[in-house]
N, C-alpha and C. Protein backbone atom coordinates (compact mmCIF):
# COMPACT_ATOMS: atom_id res chain seq x y z
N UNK A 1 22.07 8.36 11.30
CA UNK A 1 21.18 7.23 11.09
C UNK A 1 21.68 6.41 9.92
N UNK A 2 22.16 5.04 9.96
CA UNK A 2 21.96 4.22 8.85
C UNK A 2 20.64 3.91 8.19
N UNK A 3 21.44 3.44 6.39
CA UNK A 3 20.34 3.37 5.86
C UNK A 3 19.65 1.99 5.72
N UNK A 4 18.75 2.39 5.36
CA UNK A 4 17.50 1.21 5.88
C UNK A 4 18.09 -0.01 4.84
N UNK A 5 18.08 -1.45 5.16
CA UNK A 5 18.67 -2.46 4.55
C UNK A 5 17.31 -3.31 4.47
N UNK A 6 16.29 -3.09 4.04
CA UNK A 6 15.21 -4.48 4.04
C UNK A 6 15.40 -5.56 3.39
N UNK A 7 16.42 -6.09 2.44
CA UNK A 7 16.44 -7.21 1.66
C UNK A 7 17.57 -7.72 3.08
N UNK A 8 18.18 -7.02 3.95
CA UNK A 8 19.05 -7.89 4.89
C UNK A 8 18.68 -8.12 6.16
N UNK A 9 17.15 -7.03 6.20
CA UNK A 9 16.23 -7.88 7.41
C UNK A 9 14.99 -8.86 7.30
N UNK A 10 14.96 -9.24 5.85
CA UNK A 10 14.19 -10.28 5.41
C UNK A 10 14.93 -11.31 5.48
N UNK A 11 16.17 -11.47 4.92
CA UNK A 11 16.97 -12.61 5.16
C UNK A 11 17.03 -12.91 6.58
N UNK A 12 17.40 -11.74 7.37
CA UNK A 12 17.82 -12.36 8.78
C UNK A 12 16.93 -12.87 9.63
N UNK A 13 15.34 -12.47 9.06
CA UNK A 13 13.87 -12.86 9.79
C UNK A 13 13.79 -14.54 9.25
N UNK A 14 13.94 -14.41 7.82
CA UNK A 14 13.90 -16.12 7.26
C UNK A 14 14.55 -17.08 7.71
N UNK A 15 15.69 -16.55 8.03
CA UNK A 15 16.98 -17.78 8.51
C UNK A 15 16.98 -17.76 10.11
N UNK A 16 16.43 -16.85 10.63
CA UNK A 16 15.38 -17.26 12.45
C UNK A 16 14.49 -18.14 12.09
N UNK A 17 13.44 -18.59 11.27
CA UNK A 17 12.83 -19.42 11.37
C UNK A 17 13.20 -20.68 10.72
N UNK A 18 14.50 -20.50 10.03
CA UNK A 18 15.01 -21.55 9.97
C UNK A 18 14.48 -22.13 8.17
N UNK A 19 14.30 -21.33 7.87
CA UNK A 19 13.51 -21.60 6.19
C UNK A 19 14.43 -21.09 5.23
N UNK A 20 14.27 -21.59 4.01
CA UNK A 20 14.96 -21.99 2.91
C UNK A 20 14.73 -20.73 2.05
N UNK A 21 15.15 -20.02 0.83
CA UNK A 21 14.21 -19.21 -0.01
C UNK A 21 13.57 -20.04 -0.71
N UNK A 22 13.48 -21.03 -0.62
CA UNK A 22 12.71 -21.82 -1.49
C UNK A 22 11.03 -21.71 -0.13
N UNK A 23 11.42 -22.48 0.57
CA UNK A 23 10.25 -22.69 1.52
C UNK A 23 9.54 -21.08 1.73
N UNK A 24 10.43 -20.35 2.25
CA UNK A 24 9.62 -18.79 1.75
C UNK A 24 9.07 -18.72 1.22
N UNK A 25 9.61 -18.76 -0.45
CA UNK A 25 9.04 -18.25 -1.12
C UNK A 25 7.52 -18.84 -1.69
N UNK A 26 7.94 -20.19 -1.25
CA UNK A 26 6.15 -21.14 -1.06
C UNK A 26 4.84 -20.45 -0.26
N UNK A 27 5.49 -19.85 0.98
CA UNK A 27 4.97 -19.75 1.91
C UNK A 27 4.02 -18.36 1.24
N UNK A 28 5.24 -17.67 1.12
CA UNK A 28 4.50 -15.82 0.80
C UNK A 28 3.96 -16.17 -0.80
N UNK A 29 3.96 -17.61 -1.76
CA UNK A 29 3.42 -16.77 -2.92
C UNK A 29 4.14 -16.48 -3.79
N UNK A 30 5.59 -16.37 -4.01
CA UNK A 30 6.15 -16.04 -4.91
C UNK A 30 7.20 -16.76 -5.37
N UNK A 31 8.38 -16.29 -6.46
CA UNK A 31 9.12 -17.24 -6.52
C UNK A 31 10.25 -17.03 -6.21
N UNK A 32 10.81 -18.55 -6.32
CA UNK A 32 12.02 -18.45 -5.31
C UNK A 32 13.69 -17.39 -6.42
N UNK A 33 13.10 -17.28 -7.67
CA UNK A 33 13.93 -15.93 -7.78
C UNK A 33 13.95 -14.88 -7.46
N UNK A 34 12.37 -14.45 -7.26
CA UNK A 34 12.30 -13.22 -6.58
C UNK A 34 12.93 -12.99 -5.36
N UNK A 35 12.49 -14.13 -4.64
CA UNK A 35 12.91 -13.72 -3.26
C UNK A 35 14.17 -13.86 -3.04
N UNK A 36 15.19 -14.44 -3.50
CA UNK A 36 16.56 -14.42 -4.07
C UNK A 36 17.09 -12.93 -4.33
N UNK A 37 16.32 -12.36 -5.71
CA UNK A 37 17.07 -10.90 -5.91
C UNK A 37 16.73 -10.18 -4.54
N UNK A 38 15.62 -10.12 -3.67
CA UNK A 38 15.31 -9.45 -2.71
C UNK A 38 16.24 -9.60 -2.17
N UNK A 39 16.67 -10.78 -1.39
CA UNK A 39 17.62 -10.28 -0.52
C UNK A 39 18.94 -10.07 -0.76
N UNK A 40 18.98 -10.00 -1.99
CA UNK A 40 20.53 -9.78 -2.80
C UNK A 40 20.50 -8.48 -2.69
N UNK A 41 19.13 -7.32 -2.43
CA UNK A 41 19.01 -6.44 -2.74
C UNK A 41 19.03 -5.59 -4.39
N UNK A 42 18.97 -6.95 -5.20
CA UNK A 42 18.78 -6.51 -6.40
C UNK A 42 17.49 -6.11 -7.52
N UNK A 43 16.15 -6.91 -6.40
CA UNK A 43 15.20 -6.38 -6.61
C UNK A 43 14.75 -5.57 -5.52
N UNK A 44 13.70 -4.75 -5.81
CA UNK A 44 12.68 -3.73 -4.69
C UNK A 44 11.72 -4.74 -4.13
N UNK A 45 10.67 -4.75 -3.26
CA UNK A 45 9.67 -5.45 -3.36
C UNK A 45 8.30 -4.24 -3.26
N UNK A 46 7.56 -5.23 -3.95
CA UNK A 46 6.39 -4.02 -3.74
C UNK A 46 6.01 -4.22 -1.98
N UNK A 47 4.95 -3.17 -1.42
CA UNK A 47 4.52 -3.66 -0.39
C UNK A 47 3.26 -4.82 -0.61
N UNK A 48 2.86 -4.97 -1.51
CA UNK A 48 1.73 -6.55 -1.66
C UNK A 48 3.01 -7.37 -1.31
N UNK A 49 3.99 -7.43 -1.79
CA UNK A 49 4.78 -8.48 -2.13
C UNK A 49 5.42 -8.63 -0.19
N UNK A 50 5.53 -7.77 0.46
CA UNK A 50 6.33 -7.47 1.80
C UNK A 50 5.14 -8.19 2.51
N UNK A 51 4.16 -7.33 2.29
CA UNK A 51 3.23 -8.32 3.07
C UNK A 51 3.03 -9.52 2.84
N UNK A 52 3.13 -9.96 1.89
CA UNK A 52 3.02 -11.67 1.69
C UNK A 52 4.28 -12.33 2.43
N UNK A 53 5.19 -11.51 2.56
CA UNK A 53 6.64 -11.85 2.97
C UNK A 53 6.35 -12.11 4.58
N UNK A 54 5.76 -10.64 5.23
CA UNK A 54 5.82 -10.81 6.74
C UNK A 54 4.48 -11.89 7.35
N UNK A 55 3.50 -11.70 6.20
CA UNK A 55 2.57 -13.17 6.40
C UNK A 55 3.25 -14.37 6.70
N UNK A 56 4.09 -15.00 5.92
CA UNK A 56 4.82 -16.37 5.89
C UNK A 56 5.46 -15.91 7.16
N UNK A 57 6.38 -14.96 7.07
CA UNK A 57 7.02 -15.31 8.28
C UNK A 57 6.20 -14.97 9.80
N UNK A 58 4.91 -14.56 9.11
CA UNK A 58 4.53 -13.92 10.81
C UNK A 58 5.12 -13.22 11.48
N UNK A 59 5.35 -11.79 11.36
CA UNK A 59 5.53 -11.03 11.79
C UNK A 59 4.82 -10.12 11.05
N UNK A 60 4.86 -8.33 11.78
CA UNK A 60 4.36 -7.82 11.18
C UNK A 60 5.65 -6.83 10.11
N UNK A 61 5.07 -6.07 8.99
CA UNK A 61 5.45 -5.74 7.76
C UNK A 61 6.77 -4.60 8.84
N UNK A 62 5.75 -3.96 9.64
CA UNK A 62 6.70 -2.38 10.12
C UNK A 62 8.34 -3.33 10.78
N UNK A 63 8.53 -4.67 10.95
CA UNK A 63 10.01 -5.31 11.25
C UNK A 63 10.64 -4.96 10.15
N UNK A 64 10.21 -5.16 8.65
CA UNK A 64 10.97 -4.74 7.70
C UNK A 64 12.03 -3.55 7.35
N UNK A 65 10.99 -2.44 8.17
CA UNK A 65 11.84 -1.02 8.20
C UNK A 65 12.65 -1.23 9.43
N UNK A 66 12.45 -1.64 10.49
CA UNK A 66 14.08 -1.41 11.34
C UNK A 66 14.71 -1.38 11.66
N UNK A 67 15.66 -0.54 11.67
CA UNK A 67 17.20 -0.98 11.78
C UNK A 67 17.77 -1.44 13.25
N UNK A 68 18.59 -2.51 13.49
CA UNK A 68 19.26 -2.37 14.50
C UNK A 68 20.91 -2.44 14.64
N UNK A 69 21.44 -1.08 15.46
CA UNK A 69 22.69 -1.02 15.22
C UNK A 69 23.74 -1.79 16.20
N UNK A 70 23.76 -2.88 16.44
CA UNK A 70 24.54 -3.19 17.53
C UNK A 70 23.33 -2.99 19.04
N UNK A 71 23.79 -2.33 19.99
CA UNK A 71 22.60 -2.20 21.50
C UNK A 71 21.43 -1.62 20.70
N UNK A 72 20.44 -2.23 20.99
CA UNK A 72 19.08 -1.53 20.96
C UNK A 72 18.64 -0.21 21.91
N UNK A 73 18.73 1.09 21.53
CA UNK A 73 17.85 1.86 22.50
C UNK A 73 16.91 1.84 22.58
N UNK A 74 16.36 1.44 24.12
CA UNK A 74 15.50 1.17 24.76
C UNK A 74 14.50 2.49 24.54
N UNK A 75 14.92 4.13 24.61
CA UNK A 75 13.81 4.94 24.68
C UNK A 75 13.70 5.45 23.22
N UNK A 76 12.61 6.15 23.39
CA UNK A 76 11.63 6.51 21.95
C UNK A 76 11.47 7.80 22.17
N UNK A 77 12.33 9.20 21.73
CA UNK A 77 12.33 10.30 21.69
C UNK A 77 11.03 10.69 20.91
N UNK A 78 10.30 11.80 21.69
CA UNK A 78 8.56 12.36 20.72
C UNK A 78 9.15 12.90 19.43
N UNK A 79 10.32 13.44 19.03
CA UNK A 79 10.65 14.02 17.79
C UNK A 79 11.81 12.45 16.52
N UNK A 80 11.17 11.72 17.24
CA UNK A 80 12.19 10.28 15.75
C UNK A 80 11.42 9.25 16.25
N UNK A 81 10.15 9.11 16.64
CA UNK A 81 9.12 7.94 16.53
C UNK A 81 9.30 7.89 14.88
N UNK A 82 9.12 6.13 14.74
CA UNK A 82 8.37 5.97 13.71
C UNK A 82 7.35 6.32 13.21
N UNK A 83 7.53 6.51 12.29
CA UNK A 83 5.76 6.72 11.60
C UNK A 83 5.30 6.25 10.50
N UNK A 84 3.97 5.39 10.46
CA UNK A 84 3.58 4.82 9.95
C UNK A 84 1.96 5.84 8.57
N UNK A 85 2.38 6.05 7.69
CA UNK A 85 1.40 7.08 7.18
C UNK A 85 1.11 6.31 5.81
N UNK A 86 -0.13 6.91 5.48
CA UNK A 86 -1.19 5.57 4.17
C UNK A 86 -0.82 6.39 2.94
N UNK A 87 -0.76 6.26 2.11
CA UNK A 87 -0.67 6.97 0.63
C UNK A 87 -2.08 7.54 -0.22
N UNK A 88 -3.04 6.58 0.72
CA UNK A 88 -4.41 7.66 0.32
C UNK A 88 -5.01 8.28 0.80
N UNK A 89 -4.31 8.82 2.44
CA UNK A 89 -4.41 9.68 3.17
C UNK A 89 -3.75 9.83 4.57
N UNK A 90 -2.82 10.78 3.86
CA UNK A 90 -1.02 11.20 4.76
C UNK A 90 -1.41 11.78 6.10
N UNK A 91 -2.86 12.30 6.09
CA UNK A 91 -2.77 13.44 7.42
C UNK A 91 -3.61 11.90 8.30
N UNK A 92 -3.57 10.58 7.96
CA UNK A 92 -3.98 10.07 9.23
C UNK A 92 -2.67 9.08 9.28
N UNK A 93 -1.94 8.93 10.59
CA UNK A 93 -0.87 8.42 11.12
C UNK A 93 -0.56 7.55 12.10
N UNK A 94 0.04 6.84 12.05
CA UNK A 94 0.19 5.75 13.62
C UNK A 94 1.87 6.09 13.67
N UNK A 95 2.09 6.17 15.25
CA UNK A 95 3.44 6.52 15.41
C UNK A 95 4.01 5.31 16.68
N UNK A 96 4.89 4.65 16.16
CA UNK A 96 5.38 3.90 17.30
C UNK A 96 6.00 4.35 18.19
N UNK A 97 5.46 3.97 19.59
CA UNK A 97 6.02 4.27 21.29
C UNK A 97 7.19 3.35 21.57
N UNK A 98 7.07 2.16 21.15
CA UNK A 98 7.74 1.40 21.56
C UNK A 98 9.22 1.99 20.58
N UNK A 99 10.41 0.93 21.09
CA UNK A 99 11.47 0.91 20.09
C UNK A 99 11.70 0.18 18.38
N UNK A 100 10.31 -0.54 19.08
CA UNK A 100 10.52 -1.69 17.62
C UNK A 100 9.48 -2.41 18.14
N UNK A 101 8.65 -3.30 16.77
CA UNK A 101 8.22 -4.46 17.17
C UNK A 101 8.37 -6.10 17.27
N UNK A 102 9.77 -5.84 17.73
CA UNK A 102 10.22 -7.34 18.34
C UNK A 102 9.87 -8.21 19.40
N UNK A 103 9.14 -7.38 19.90
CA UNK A 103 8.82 -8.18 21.35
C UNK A 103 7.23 -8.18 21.18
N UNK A 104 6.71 -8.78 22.95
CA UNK A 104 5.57 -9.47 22.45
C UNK A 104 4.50 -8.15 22.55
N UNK A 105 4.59 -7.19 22.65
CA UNK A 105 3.49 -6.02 22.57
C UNK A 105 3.68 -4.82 21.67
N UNK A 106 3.21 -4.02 21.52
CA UNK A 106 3.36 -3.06 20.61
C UNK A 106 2.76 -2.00 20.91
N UNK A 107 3.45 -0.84 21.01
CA UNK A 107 2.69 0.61 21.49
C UNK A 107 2.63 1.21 20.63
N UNK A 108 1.79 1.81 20.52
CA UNK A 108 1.38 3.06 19.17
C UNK A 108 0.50 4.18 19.45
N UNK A 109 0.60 5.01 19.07
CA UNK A 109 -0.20 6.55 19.36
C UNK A 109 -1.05 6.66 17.62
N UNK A 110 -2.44 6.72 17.38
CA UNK A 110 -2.67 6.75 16.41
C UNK A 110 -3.76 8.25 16.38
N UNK A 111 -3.55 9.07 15.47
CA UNK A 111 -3.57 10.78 15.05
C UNK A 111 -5.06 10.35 13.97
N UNK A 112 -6.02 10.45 14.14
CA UNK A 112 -7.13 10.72 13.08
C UNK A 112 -7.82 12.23 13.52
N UNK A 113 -7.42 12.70 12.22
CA UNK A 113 -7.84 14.26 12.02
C UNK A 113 -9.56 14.66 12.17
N UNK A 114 -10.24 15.70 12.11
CA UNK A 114 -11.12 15.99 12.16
C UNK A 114 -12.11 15.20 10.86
N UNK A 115 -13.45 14.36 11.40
CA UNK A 115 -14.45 13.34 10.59
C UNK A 115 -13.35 12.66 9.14
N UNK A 116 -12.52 12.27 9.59
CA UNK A 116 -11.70 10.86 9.13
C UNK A 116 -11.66 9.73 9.92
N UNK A 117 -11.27 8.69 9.22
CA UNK A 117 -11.79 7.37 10.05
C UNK A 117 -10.16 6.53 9.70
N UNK A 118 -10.23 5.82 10.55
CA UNK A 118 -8.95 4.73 10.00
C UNK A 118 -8.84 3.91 9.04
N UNK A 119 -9.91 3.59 8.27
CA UNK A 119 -9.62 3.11 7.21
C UNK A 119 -11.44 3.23 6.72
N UNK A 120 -11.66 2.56 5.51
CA UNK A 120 -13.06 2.65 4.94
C UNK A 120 -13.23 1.34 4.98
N UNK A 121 -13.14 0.41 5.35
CA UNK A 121 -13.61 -0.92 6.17
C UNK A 121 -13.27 -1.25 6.99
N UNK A 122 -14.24 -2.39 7.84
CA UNK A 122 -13.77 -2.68 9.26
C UNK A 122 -12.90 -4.32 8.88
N UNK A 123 -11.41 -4.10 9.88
CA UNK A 123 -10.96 -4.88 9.63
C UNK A 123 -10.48 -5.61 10.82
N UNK A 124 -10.22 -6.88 10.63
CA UNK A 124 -9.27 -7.46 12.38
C UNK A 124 -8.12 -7.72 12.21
N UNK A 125 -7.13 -8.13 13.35
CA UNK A 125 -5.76 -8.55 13.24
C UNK A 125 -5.66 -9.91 14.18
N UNK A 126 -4.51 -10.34 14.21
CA UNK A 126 -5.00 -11.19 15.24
C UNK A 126 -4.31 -10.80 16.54
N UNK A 127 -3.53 -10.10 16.73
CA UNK A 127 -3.58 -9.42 18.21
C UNK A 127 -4.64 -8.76 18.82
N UNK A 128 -4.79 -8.80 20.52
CA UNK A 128 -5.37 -8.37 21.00
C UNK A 128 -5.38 -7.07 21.54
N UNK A 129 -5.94 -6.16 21.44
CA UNK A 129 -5.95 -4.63 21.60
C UNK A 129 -6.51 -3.98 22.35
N UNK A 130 -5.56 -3.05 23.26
CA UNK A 130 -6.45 -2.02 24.45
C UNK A 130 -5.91 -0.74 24.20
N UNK A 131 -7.02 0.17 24.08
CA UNK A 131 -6.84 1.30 23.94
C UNK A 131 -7.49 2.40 24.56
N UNK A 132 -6.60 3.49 24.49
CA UNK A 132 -7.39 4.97 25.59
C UNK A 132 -7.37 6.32 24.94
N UNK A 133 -8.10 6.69 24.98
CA UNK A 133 -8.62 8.07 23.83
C UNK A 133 -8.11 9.20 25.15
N UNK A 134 -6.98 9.52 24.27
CA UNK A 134 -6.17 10.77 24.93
C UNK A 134 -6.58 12.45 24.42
N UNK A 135 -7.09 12.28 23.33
CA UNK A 135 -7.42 13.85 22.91
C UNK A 135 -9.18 13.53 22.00
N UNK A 136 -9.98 14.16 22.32
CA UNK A 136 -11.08 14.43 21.41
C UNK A 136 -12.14 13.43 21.38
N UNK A 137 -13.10 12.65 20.40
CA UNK A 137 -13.94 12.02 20.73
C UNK A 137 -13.91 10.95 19.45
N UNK A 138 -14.27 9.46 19.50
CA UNK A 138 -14.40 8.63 18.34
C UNK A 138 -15.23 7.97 18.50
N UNK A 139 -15.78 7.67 17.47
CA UNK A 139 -16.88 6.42 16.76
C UNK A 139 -15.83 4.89 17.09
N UNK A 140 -15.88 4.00 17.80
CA UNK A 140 -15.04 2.88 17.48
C UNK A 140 -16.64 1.72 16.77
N UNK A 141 -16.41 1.14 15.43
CA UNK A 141 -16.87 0.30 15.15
C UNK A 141 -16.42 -1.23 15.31
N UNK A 142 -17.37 -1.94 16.14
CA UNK A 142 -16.66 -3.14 16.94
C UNK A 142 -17.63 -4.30 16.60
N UNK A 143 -17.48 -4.59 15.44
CA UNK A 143 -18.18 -6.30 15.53
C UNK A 143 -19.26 -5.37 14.94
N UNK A 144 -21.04 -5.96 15.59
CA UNK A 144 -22.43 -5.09 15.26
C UNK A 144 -22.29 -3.75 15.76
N UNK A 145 -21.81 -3.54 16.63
CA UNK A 145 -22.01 -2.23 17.45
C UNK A 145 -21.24 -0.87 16.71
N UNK A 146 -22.03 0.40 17.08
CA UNK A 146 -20.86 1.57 17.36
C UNK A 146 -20.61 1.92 19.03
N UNK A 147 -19.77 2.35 19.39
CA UNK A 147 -18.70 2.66 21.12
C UNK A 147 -18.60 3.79 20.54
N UNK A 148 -18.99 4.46 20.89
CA UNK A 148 -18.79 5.96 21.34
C UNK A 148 -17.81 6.37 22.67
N UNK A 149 -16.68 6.75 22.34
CA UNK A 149 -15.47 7.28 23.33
C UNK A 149 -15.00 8.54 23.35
N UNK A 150 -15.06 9.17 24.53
CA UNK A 150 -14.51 10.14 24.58
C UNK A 150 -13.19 10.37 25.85
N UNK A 151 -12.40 11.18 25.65
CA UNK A 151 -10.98 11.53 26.09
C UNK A 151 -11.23 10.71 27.52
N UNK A 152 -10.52 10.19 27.63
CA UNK A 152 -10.08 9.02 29.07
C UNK A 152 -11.14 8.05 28.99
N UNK A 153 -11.80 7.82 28.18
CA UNK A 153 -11.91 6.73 28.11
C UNK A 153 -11.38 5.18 27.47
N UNK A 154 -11.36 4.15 27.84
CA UNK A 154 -10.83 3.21 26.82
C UNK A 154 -11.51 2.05 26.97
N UNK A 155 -10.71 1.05 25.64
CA UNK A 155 -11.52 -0.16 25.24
C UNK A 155 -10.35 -1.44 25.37
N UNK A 156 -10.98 -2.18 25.53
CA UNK A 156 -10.28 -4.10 24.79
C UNK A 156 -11.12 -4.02 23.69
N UNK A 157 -9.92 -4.43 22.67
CA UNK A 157 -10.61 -5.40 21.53
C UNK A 157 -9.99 -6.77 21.14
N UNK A 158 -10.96 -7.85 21.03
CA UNK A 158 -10.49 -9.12 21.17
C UNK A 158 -9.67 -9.19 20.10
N UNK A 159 -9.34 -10.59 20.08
CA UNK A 159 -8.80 -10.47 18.84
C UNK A 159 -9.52 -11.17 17.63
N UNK A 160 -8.96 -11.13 16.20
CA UNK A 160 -9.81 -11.30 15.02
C UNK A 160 -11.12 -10.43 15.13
N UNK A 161 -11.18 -9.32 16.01
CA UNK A 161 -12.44 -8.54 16.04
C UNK A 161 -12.77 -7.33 14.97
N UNK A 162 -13.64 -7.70 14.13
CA UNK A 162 -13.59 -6.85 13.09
C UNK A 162 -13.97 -5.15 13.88
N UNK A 163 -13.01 -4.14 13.28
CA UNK A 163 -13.49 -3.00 13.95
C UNK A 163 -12.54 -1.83 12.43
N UNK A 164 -13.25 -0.72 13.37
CA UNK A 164 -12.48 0.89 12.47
C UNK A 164 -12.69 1.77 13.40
N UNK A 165 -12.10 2.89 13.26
CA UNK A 165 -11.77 4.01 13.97
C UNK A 165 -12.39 5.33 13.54
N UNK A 166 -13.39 6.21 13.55
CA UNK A 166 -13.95 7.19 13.29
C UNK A 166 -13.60 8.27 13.72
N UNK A 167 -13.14 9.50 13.62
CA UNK A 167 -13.26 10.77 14.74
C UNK A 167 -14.55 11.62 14.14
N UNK A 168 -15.35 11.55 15.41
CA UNK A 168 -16.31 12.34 15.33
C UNK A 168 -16.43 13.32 15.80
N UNK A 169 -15.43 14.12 15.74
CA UNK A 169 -15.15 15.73 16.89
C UNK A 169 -14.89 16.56 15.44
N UNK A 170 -14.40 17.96 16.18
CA UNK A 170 -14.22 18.76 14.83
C UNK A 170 -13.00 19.07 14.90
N UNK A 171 -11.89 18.34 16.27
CA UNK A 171 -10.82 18.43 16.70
C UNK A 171 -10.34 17.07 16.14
N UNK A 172 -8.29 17.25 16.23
CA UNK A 172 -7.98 15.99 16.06
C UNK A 172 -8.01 15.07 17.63
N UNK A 173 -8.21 13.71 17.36
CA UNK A 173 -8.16 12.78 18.22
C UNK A 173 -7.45 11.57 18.24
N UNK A 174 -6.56 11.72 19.57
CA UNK A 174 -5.63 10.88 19.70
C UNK A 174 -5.75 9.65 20.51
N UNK A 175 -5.20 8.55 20.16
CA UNK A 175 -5.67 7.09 20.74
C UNK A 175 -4.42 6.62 20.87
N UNK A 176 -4.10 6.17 22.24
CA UNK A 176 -2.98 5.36 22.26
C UNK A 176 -3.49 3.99 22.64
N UNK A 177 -2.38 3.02 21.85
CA UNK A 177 -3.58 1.63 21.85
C UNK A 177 -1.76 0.80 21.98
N UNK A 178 -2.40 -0.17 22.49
CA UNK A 178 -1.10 -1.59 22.79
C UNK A 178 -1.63 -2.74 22.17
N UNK A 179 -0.78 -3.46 21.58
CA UNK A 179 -1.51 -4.17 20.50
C UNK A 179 -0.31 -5.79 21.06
N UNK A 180 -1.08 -6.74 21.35
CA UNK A 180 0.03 -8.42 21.30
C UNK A 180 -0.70 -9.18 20.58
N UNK A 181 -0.12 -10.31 19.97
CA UNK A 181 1.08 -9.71 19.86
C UNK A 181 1.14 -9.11 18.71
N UNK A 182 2.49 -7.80 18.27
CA UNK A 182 2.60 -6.79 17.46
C UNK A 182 1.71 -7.32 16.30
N UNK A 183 1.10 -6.55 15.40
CA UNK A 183 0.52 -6.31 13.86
C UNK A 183 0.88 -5.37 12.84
N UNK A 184 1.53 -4.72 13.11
CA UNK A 184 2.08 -3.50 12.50
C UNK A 184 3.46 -3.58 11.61
């Protein structure tokens, strides 16, 4: 596996849309030295700072991490998915199905452990989202409502729809959800 280059897939996302580090760096918020050492690779960026980055450019943050070597492989082995894990709580996870999120959908398998929730507010994206509860049972909070789901069942969620993810089992519960276009 090569190693991960993000100051040379920020450049190569900026100069697809055809923008300046100057105009970037308008866009995300910061300045145009920063975003300079970034892709010199001479500064780090924080992730506030990445996200302000994949904001301007519209895309989502998880383009930052991946690599592509020449052909893209098309399949996604169950043991070298990505994985996407929070720092204020590692045992809940989203793992990408797909190869990447370059294209216009996004697959993901998301792991919430026994009465953990996906985050502690309800939030939206602006992709639109369908999902199917493959293992155990969840609370989905959607707009006013709670959805109560259990294993084979699934949902649409519009988009900008404020929502969160609950597991209300004493088992873990698994959700595989497709998300356009990508947010992740």
């Amino acid at each position: 596996m090569s190693e991960l280059d993000i100051s040379k897939n920020i450049t190569e996302y900026r100069k697809s849309k055809e923008l300046t580090i100057k105009e970037l760096a308008n866009l995300a918020g910061v300045t145009p030295s920063l975003l300079s050492q970034i892709e010199k690779g001479s500064a780090n960026p924080s992730i506030n700072t990445l996200k302000q980055i994949s904001k301007a450019l519209d895309i989502p943050v998880f383009n930052f991490f991946i690599n592509d070597a020449g052909t893209e492989d098309l399949v996604v082995r169950k043991d070298s998915r990505k994985k996407i894990m929070f720092a204020e709580d590692d045992s809940f996870a989203y793992e990408l199905l797909t190869p990447n999120t370059k294209g216009s959908i996004e697959f993901l398998l998301m792991k919430i452990p026994p009465k953990k929730s996906s985050s502690k507010e309800l939030f939206s994206h602006k992709g639109e989202e369908v999902a199917y509860v493959i293992k155990g049972s969840v609370s989905l909070y959607l707009m006013n409502d709670i959805v109560e789901l259990n294993c084979g069942d699934s949902v649409k969620i519009p988009p900008h729809s404020n929502h969160k993810w609950e597991n209300i089992s004493d088992i873990d519960c698994e959700i595989i959800f497709a998300v356009t276009p990508p947010s992740f």
